[in-house]
C-alpha atoms as a PDB file:
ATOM      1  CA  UNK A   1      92.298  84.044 103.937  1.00  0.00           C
ATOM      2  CA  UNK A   2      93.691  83.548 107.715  1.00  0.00           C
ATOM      3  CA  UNK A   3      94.181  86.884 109.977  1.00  0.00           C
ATOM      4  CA  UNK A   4      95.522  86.467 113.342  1.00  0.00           C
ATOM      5  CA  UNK A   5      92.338  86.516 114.558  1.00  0.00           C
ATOM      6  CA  UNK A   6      89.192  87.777 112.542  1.00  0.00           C
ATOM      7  CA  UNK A   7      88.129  87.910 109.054  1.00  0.00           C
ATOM      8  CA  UNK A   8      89.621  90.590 106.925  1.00  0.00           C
ATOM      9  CA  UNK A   9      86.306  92.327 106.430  1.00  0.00           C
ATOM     10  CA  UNK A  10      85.997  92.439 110.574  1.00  0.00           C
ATOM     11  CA  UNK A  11      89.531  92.856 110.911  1.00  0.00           C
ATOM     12  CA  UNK A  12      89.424  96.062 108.647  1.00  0.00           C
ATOM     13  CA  UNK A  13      86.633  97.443 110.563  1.00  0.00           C
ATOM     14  CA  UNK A  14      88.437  99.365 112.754  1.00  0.00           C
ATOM     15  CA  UNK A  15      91.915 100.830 112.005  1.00  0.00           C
ATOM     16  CA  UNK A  16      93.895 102.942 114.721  1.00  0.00           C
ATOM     17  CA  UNK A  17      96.931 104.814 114.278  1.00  0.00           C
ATOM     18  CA  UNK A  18     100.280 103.280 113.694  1.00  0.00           C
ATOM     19  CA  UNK A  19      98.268  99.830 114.066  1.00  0.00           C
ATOM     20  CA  UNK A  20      99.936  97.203 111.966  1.00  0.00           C
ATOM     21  CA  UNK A  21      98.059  94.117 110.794  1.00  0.00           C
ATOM     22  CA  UNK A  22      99.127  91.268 109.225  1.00  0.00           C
ATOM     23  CA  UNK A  23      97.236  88.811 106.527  1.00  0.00           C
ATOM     24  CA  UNK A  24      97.900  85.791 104.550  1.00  0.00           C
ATOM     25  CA  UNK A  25      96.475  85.114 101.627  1.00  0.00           C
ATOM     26  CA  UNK A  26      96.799  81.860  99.782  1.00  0.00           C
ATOM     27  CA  UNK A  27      95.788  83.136  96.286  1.00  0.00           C
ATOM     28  CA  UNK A  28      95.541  85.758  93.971  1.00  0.00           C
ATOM     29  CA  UNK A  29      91.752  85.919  94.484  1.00  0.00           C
ATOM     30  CA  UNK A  30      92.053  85.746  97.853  1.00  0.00           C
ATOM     31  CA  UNK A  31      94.636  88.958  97.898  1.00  0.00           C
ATOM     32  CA  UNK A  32      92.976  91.136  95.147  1.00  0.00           C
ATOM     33  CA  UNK A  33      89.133  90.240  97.979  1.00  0.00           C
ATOM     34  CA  UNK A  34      91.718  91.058 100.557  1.00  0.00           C
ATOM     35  CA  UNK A  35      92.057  94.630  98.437  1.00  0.00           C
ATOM     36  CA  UNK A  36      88.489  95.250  98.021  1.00  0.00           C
ATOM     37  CA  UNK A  37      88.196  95.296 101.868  1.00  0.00           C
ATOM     38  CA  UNK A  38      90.951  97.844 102.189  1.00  0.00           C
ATOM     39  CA  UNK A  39      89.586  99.963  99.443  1.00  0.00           C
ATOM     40  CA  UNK A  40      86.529 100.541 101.820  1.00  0.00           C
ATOM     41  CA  UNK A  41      89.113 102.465 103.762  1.00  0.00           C
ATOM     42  CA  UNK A  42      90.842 104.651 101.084  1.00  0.00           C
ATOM     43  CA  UNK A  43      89.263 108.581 101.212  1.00  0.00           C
ATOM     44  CA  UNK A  44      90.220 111.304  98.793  1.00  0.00           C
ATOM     45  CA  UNK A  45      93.527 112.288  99.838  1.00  0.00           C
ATOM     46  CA  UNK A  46      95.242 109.353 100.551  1.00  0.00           C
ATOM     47  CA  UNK A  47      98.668 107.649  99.549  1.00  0.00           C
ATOM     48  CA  UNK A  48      98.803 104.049  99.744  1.00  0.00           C
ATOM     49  CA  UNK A  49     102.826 102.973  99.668  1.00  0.00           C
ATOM     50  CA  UNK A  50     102.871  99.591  98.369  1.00  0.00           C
ATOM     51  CA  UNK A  51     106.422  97.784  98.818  1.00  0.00           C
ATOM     52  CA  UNK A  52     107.709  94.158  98.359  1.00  0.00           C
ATOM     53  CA  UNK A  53     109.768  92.246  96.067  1.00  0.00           C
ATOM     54  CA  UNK A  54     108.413  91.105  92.421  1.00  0.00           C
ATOM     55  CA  UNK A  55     105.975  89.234  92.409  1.00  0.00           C
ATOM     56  CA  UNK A  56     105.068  89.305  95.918  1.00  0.00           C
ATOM     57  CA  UNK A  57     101.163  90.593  94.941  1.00  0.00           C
ATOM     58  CA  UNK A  58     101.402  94.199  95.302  1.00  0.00           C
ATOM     59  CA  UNK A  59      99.625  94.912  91.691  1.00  0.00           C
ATOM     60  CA  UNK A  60      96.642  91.933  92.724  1.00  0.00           C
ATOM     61  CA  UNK A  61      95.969  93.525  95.682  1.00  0.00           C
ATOM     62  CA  UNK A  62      95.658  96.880  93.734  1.00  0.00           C
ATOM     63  CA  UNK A  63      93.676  95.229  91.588  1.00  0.00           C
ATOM     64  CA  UNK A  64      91.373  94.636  94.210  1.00  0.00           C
ATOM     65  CA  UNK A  65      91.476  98.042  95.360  1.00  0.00           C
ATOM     66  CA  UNK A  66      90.613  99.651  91.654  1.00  0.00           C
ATOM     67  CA  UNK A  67      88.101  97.163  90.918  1.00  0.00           C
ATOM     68  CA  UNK A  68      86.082  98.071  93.736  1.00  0.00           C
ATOM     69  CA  UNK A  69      85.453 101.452  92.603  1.00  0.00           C
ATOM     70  CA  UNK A  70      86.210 101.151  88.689  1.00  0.00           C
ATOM     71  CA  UNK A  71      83.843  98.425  86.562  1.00  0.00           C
ATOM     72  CA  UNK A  72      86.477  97.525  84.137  1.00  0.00           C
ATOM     73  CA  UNK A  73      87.762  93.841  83.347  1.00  0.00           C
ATOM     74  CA  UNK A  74      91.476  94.155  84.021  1.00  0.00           C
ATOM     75  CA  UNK A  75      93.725  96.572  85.451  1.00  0.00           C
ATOM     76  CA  UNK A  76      97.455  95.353  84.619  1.00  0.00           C
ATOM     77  CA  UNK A  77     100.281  96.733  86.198  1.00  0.00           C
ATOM     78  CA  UNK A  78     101.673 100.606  85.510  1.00  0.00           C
ATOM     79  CA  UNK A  79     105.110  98.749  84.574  1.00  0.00           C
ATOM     80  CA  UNK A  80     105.457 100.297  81.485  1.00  0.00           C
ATOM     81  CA  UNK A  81     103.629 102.859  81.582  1.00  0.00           C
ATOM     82  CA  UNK A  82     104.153 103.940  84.871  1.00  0.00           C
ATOM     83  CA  UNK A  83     100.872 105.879  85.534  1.00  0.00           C
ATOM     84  CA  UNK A  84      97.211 104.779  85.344  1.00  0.00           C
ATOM     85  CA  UNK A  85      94.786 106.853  85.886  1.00  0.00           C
ATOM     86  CA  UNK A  86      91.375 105.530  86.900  1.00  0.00           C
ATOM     87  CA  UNK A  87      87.831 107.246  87.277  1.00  0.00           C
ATOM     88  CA  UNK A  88      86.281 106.763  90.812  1.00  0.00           C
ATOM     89  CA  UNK A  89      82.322 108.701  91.429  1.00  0.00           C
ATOM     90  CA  UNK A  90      84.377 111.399  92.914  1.00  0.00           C
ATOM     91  CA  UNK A  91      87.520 111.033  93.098  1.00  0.00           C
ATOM     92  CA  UNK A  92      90.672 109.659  90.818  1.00  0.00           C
ATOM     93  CA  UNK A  93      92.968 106.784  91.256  1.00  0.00           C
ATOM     94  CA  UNK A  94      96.356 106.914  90.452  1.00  0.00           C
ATOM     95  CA  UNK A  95      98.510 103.748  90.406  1.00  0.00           C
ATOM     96  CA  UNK A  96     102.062 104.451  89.839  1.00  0.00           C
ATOM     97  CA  UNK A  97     104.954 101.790  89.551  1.00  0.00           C
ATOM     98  CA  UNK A  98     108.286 103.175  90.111  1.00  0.00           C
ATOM     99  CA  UNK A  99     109.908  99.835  89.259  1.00  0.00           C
ATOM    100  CA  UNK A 100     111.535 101.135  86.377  1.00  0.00           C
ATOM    101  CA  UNK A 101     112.846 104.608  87.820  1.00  0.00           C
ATOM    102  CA  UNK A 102     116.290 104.989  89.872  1.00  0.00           C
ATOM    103  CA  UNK A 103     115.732 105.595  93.600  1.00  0.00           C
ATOM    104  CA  UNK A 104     114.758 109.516  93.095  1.00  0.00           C
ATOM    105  CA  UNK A 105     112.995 112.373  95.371  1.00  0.00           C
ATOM    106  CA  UNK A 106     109.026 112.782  94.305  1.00  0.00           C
ATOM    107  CA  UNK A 107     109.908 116.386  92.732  1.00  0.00           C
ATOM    108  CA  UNK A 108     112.426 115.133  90.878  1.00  0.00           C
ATOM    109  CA  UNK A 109     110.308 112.919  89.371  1.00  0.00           C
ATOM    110  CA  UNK A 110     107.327 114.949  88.730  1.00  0.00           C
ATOM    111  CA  UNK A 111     104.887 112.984  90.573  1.00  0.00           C
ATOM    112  CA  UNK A 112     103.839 115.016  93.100  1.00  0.00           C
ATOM    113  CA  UNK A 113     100.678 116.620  91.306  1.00  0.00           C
ATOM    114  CA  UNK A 114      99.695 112.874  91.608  1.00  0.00           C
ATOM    115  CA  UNK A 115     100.193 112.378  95.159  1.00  0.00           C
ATOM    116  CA  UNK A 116      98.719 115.865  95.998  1.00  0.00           C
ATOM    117  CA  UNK A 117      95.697 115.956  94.311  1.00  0.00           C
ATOM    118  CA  UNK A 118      92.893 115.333  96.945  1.00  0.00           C
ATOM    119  CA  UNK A 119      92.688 111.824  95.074  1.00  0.00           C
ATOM    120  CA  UNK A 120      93.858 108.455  96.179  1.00  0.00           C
ATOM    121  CA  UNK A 121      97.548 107.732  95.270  1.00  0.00           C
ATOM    122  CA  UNK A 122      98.486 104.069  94.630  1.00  0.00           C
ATOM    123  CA  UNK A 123     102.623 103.781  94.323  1.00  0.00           C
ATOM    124  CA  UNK A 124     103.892 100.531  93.832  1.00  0.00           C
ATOM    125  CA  UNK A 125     107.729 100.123  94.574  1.00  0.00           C
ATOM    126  CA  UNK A 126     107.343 102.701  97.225  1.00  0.00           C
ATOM    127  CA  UNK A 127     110.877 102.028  98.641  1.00  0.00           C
ATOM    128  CA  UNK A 128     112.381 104.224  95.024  1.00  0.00           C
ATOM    129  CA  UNK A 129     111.138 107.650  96.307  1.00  0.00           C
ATOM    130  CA  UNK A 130     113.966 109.250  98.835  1.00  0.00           C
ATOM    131  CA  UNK A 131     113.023 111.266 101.917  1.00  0.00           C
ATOM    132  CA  UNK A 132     109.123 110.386 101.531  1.00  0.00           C
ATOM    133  CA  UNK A 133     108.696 108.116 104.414  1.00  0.00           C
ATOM    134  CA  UNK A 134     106.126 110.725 106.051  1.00  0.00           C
ATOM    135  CA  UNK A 135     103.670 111.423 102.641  1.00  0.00           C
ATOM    136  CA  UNK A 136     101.836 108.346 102.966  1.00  0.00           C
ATOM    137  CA  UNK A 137      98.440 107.752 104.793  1.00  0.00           C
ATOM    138  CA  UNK A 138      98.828 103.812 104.214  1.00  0.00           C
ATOM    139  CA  UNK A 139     101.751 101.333 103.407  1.00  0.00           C
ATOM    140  CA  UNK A 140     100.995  97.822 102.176  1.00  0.00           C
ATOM    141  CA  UNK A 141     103.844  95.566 102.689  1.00  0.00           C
ATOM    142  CA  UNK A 142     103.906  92.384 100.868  1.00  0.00           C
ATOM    143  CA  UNK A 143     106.026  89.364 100.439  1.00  0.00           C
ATOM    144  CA  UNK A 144     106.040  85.850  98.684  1.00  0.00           C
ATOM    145  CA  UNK A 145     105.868  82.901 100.878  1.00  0.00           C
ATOM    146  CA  UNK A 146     105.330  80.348  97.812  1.00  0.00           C
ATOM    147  CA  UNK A 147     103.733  80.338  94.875  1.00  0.00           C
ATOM    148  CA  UNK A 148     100.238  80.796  95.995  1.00  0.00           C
ATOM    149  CA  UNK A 149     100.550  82.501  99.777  1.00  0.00           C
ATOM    150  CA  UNK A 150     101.384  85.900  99.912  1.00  0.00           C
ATOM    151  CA  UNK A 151     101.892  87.565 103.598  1.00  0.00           C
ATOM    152  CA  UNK A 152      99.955  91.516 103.281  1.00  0.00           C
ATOM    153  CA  UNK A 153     100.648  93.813 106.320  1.00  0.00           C
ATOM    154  CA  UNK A 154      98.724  96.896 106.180  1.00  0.00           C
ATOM    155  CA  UNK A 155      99.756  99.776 108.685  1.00  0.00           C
ATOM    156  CA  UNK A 156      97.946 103.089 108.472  1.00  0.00           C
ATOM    157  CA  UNK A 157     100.490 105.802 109.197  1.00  0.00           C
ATOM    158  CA  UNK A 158      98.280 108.838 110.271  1.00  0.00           C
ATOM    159  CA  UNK A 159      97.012 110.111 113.558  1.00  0.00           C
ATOM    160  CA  UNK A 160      93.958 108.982 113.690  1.00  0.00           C
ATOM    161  CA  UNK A 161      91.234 106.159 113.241  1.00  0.00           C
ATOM    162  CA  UNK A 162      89.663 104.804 110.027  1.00  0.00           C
ATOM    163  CA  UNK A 163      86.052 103.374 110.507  1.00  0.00           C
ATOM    164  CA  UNK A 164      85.066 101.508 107.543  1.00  0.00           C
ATOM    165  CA  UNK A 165      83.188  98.626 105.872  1.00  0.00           C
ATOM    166  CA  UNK A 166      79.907  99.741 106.404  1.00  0.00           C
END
């Protein structure tokens, strides 16, 4: 996994405001690891907007994120389901794929008891819900390169600084 210039787990350490970093991974392993890092960051509260086109990683590196505080063998995408709910020590996860919905406002969707819940919110396809650019703590931005590297930028969106990975 190359990072500009440290390891994920180093370069995940310390996460200001507005900061934008930028990964590539050149597998699925190496992008679901990549979400295990970044799940040391997640807190109750949080919405993590995942966007990117198909098959450009976003449900491996939620993988990652669920499987590092969930002990189950597989978590598949919300595709068809749309919702996932997973049980964290004390908190929930939701993962949400909007893929399927039209471009929509969260209330008219009925999703914001998920994204207000003092849980963690996972929404793939992030770019569907209208006028929600300011609800989320994280955004994940991925995109294909070929058919094993993946480019992952992670910007946190808050005011203020995430120390994790201890």
């Amino acid at each position: 996994m190359d990072k500009k210039s440290k390891s994920p787990a180093k370069a995940l350490t310390i996460f200001k405001s507005k900061e934008k970093k930028v990964f590539i991974t050149n597998s699925a392993n190496e992008t679901r690891t990549l979400g295990t890092f970044f799940a040391a960051l997640l807190k109750k509260g949080d919405i993590v907007f995942f966007t990117g086109d198909l098959g450009s990683g976003k449900t491996t590196f939620i993988q990652g994120i669920i499987g590092n505080f969930v002990q189950k063998k597989y978590i598949r995408s919300s595709s068809f389901t749309i919702a996932s709910e997973y049980e964290a020590a004390d908190f929930k996860l939701f993962h949400l794929d909007l893929y399927r919905l039209a471009p929509s406002n969260i209330a008219d969707i009925g999703i914001d008891d998920y994204l207000y819940s003092n849980n963690v919110a996972l929404i793939e396809w992030a770019q569907r819900l209208k006028g929600s650019d300011n609800e989320a703590t994280w955004i994940v931005e991925s995109k294909y390169i070929d058919d094993n590297k993946r480019e992952i930028v992670i910007r946190c969106s808050r005011d203020y600084t995430r120390l994790s990975l201890s």
